[in-house]
Protein backbone atom coordinates (compact mmCIF):
# COMPACT_ATOMS: atom_id res chain seq x y z
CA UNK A 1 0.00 0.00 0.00
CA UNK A 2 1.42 3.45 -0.61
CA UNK A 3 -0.89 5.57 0.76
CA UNK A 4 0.45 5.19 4.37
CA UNK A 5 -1.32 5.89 7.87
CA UNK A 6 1.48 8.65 8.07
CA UNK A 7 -0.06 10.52 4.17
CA UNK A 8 -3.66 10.09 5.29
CA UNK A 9 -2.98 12.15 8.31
CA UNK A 10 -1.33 14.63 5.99
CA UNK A 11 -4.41 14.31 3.88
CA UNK A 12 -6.74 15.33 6.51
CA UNK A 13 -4.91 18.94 7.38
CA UNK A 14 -3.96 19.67 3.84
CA UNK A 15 -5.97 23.22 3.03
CA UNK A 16 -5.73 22.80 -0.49
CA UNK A 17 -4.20 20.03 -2.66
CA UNK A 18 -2.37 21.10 -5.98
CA UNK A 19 -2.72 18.39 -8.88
CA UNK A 20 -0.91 18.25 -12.30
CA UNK A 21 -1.66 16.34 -15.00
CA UNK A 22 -0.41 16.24 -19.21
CA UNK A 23 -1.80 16.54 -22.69
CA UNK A 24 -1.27 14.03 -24.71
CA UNK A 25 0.94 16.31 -26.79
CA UNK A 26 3.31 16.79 -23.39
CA UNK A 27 1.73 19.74 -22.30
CA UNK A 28 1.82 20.19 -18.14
CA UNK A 29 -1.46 21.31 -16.46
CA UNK A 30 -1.25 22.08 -13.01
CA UNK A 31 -4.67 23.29 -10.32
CA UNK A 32 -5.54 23.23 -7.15
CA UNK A 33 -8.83 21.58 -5.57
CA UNK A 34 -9.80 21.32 -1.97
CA UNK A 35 -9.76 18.88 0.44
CA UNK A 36 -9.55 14.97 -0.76
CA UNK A 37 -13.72 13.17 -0.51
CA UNK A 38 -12.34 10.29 0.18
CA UNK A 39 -9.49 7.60 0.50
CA UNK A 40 -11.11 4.69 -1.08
CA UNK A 41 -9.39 0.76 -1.27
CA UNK A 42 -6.36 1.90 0.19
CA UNK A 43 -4.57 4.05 -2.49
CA UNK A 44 -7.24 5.72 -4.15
CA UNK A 45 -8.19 9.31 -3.56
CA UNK A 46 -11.40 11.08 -4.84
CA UNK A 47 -11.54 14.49 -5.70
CA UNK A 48 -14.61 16.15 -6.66
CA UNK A 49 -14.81 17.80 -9.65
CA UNK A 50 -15.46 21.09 -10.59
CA UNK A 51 -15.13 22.61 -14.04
CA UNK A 52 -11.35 21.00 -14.27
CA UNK A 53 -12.49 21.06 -18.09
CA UNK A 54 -8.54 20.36 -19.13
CA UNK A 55 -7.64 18.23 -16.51
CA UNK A 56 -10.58 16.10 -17.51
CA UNK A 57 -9.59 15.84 -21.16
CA UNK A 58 -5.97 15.12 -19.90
CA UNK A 59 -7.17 12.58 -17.77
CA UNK A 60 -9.20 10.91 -20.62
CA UNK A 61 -6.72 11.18 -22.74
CA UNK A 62 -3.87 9.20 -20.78
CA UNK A 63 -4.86 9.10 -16.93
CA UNK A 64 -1.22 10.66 -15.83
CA UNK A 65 -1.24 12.82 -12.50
CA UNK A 66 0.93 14.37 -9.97
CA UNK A 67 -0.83 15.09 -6.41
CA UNK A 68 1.21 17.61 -3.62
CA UNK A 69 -0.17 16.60 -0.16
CA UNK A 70 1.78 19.15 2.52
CA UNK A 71 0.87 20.61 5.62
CA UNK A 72 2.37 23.31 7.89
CA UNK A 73 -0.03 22.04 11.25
CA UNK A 74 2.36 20.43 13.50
CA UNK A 75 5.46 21.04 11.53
CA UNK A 76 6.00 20.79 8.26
CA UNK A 77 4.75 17.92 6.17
CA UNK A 78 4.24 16.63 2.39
CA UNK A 79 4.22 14.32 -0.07
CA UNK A 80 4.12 13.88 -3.83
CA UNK A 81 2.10 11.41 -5.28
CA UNK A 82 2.21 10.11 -8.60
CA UNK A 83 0.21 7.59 -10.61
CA UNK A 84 -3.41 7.14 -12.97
CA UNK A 85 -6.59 8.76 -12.63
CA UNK A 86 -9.56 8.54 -14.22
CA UNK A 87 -12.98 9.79 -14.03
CA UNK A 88 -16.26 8.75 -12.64
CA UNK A 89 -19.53 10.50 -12.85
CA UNK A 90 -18.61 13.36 -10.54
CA UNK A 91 -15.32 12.49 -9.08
CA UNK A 92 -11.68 12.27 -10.28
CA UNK A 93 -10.36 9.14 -8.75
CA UNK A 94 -6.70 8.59 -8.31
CA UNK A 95 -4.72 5.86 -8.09
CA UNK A 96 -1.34 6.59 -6.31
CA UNK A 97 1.54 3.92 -7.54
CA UNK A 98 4.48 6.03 -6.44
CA UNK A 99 5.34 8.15 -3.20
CA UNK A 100 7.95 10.85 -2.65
CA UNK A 101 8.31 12.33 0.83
CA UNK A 102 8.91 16.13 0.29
CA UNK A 103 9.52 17.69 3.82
């Protein structure tokens, strides 16, 4: 599992939660969203969507994604994430393959 006990906590104190994703023609696209809906199975985070109209079609088109997880509450914290996502109905879900501890 990468998503560790340690990153959830992170997750929960994060204020915001920068995510980057790619065209298919290499292109970087980088936002930020609020606060993770949910941790499902383990390593899977949901973010809900709104507008995101690029990150969308760069999801669809190949699923790449970068999440920053950091906090400052109780010294400082973060991780990068990286791995697929994909989308479903109203929710970006993301499937983190790879952790980096930034702080």
């Amino acid at each position: 599992m990468v998503i560790t006990e340690k990153i959830k906590e992170v997750i929960s104190k994060a204020p915001f939660i920068p995510i980057a994703t790619v065209s298919s023609n290499g292109e970087m696209h980088m936002i930020v969203v609020g606060k993770v809906v949910e941790v499902r199975d383990g390593d899977i985070l949901a973010f809900g969507i709104y507008k995101m109209e690029v990150t969308q079609r760069n999801i669809k088109d190949n699923g790449k994604m970068q999440v920053v997880i950091a906090t400052m509450e109780g010294g400082p914290k973060g991780f990068r994430l990286e791995g697929k996502a994909c989308i479903e109905e109203k929710l970006v879900l993301f499937k983190a393959e790879k952790v980096e501890e930034l702080l």
